[in-house]
N, C-alpha and C. Protein backbone atom coordinates (compact mmCIF):
# COMPACT_ATOMS: atom_id res chain seq x y z
N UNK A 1 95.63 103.65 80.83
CA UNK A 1 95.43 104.74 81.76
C UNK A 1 95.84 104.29 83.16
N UNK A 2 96.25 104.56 83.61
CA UNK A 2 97.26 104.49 85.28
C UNK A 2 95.96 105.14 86.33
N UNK A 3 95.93 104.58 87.22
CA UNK A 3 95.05 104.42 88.70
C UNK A 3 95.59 105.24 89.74
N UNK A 4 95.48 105.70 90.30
CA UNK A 4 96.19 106.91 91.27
C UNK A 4 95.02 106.32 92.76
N UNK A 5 96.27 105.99 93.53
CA UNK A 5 95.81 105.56 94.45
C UNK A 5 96.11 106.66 95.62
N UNK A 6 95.34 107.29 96.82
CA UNK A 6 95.83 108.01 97.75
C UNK A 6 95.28 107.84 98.49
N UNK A 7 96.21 107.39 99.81
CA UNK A 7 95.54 107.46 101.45
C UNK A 7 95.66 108.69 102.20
N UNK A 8 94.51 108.99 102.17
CA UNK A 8 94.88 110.28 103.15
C UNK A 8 94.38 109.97 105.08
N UNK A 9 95.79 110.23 105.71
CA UNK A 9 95.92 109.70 107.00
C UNK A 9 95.96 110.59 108.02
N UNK A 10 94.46 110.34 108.51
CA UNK A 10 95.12 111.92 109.76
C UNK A 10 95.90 111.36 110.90
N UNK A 11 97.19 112.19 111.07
CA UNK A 11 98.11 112.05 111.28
C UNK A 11 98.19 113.63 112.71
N UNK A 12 98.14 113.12 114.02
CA UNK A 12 98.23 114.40 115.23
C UNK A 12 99.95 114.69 114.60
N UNK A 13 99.70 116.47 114.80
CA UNK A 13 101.23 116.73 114.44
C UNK A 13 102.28 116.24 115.46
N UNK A 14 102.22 116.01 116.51
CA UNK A 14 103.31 115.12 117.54
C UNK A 14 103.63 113.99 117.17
N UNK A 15 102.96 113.13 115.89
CA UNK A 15 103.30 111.76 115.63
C UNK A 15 103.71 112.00 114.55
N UNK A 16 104.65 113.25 113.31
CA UNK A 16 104.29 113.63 112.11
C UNK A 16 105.74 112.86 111.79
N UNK A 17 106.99 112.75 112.82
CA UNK A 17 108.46 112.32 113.26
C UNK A 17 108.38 110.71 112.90
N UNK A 18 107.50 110.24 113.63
CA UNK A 18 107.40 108.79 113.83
C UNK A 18 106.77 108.33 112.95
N UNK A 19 105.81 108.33 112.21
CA UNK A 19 104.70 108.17 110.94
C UNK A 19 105.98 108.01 109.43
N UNK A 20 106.89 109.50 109.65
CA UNK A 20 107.84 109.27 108.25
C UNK A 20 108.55 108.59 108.84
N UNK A 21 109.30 107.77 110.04
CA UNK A 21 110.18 107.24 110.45
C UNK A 21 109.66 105.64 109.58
N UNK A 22 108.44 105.59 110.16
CA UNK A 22 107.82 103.76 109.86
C UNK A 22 108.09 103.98 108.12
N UNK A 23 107.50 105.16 107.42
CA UNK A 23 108.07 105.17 105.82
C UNK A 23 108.79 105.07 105.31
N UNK A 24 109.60 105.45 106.22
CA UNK A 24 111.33 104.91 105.17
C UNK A 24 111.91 103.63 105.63
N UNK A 25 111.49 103.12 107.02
CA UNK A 25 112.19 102.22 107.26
C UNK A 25 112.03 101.05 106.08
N UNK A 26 110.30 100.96 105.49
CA UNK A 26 110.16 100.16 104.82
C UNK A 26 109.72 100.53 103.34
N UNK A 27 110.75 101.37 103.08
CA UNK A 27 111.60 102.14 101.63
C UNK A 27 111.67 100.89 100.45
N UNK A 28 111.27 100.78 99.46
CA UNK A 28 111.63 100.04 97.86
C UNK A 28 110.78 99.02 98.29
N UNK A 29 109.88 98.78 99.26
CA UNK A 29 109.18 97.48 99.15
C UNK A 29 108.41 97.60 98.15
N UNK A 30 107.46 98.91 97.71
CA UNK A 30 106.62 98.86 96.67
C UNK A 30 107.10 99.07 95.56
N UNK A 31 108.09 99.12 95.18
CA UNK A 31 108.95 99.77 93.67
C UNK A 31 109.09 98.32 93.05
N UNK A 32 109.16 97.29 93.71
CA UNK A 32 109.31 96.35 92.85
C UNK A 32 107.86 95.67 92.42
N UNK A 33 106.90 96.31 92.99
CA UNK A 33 105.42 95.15 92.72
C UNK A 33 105.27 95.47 91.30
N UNK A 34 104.35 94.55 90.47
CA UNK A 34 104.33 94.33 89.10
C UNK A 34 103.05 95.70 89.33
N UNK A 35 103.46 96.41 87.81
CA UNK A 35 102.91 97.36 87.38
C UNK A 35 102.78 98.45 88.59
N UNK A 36 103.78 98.86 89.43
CA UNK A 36 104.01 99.98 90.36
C UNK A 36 104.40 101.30 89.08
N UNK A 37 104.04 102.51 89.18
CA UNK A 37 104.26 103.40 88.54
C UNK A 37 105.00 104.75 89.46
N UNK A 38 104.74 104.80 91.06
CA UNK A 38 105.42 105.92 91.39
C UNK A 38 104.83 105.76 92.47
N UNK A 39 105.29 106.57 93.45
CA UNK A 39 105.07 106.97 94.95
C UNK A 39 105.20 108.36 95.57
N UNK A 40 104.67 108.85 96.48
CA UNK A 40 104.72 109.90 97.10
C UNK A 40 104.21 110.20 98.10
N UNK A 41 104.85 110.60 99.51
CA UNK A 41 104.41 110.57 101.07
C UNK A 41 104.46 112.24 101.21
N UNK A 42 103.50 113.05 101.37
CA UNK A 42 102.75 114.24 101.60
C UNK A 42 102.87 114.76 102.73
N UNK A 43 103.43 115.71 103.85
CA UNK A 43 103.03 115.86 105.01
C UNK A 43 102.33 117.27 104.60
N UNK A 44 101.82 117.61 105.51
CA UNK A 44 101.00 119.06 105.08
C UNK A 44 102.01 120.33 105.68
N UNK A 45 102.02 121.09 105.27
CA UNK A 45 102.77 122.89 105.70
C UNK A 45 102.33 123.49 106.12
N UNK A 46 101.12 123.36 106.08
CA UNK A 46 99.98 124.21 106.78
C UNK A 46 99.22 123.63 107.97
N UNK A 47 98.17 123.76 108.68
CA UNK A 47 97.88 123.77 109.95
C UNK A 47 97.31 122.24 110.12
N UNK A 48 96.97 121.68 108.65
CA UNK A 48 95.91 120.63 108.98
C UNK A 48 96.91 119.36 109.40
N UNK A 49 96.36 118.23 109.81
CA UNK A 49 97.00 116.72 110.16
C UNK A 49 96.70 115.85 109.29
N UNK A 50 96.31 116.16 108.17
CA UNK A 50 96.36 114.84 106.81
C UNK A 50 96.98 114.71 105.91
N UNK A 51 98.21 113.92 106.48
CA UNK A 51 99.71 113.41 105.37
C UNK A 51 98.59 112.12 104.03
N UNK A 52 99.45 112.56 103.23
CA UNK A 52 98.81 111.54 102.20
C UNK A 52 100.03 111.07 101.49
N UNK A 53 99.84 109.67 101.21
CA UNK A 53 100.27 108.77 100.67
C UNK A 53 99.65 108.18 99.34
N UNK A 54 100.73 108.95 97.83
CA UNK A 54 100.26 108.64 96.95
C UNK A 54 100.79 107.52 95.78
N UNK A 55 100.10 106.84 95.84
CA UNK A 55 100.75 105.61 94.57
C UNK A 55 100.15 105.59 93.32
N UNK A 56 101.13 105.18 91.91
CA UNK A 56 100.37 105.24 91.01
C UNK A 56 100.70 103.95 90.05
N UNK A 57 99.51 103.12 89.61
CA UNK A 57 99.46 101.87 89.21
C UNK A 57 99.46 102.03 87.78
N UNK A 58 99.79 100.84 87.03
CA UNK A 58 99.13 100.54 85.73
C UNK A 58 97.58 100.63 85.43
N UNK A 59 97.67 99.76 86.39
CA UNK A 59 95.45 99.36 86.70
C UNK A 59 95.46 99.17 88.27
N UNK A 60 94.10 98.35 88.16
CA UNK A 60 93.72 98.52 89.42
C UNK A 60 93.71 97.32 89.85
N UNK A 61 94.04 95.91 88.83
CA UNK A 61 94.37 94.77 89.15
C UNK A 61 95.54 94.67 89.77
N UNK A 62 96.78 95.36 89.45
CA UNK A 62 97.95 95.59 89.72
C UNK A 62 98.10 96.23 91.51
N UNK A 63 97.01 97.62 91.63
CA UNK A 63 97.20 97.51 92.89
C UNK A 63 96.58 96.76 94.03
N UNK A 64 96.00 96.40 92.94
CA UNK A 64 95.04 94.72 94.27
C UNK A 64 95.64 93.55 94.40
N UNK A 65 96.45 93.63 93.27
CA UNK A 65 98.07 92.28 93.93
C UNK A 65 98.77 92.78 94.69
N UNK A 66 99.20 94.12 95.10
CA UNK A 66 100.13 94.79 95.34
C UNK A 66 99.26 94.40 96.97
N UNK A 67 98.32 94.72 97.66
CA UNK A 67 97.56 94.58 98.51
C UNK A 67 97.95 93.59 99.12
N UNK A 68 97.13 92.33 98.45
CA UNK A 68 96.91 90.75 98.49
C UNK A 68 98.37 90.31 98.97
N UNK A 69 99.82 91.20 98.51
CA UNK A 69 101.17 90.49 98.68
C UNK A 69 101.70 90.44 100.16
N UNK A 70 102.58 89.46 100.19
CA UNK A 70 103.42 89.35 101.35
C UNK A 70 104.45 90.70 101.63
N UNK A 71 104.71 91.15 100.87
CA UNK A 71 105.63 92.30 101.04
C UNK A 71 104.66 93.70 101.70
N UNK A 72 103.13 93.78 101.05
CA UNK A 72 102.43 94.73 101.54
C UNK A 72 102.27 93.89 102.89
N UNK A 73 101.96 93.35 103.13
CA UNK A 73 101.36 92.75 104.58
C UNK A 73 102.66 93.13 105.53
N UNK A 74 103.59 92.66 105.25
CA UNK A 74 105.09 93.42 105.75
C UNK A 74 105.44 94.71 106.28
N UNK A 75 105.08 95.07 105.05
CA UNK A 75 105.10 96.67 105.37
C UNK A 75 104.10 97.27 106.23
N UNK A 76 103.23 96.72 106.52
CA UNK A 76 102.11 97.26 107.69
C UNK A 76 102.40 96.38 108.86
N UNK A 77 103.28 95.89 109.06
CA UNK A 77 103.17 94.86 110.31
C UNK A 77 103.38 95.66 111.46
N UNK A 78 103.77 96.92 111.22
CA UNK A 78 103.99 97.81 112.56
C UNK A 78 102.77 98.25 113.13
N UNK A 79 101.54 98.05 112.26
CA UNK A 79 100.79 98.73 112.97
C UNK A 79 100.02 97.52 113.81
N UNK A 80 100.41 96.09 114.08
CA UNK A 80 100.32 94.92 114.68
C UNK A 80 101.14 95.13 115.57
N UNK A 81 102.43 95.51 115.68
CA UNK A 81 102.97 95.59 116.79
C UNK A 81 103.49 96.48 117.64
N UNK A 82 103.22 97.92 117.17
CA UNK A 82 103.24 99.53 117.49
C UNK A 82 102.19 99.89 117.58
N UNK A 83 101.03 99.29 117.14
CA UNK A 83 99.48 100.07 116.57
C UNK A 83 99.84 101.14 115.67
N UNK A 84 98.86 101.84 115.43
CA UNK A 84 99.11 102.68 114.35
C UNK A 84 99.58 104.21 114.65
N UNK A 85 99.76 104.77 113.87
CA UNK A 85 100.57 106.51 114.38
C UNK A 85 99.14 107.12 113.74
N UNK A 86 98.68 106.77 112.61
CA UNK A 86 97.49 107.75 112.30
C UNK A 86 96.37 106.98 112.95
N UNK A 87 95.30 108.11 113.00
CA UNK A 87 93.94 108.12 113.86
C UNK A 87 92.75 107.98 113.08
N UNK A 88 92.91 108.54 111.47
CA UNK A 88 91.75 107.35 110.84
C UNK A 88 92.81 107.43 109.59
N UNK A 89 91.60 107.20 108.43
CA UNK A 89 92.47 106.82 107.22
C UNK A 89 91.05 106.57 106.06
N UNK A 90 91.46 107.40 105.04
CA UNK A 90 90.71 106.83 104.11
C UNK A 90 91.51 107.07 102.70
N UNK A 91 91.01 105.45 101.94
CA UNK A 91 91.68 105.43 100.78
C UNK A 91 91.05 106.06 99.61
N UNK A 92 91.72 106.75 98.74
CA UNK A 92 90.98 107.61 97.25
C UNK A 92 91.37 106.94 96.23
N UNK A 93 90.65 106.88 95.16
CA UNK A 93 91.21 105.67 94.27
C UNK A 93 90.51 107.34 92.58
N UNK A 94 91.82 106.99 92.11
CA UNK A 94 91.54 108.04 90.67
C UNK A 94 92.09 107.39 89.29
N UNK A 95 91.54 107.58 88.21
CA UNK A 95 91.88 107.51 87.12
C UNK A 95 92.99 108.47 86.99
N UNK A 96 94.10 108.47 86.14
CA UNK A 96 95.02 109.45 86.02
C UNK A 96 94.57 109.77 84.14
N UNK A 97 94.30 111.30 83.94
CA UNK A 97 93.38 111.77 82.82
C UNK A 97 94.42 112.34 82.18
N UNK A 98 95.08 113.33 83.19
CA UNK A 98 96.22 113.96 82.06
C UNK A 98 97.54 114.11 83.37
N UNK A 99 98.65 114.27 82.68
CA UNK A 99 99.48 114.78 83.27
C UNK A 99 100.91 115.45 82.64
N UNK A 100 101.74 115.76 83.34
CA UNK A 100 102.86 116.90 82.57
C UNK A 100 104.01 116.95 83.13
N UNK A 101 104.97 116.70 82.80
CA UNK A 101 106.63 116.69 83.61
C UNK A 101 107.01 118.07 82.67
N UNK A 102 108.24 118.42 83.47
CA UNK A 102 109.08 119.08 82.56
C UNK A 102 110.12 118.29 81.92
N UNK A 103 110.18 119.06 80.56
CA UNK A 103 111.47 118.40 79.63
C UNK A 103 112.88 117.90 80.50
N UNK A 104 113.50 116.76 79.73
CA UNK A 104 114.64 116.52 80.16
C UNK A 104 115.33 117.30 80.04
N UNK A 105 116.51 117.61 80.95
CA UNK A 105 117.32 118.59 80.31
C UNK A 105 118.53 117.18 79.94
N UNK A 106 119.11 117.92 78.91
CA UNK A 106 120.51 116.87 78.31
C UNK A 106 120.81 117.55 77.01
C-alpha cells in the first residue's frame, strides 16, 4: 500500500510566481529517491492561499530516507538563504486505499 504524503503551504497570492519558480528550479531531485511513486504541486483557482505539494511513496520508511537525504536537504536550501515564500506549512501523511487512472490508449 503506497503513503501519500501532502504539504499543504499557505502561500500569500503575490508569492504564488516565486514559490513555483523555487519548484522547478529543483525539478527530478525527488524522482530518483528509492521507492518515490509520483509528485504533484497544487496551486489553488479559487480564492484561498494553500498550494499543496503532493508525493506518493512505497512506505513510509522510504519517505523518511527521502527526508534524512542530501538531495532533500538541497532542495530546501533556499529557504536558508531566501527564507521561505510560504507563511506556515503543515504536513498530511495518508494511506493510499484505492485509486483509478484511465485506460491506456494504444
Amino acid at each position: 500500500m503506497s503513503v501519500v504524503k501532502i504539504n499543504a503551504i499557505t502561500v500569500p497570492r503575490e508569492s504564488f510566481e516565486e514559490f513555483e519558480q523555487r519548484f522547478a528550479a529543483r525539478a527530478g531531485k525527488v524522482s530518483s529517491a528509492r521507492g518515490f511513486e509520483g509528485f504533484e504541486l497544487l496551486r489553488p483557482n479559487d480564492d484561498r492561499e494553500l498550494c499543496l505539494v503532493l508525493t506518493r511513496w512505497h512506505s513510509e520508511e522510504d519517505f523518511q530516507a527521502w527526508v534524512a537525504s542530501p538531495d532533500f536537504a538541497a532542495g530546501h536550501a533556499q529557504h536558508r538563504t531566501r527564507g521561505p515564500v510560504g507563511t506556515a506549512s503543515e504536513l498530511w501523511s495518508f494511506d493510499l486505499l484505492e485509486s483509478e487512472a484511465p485506460p491506456a490508449e494504444g
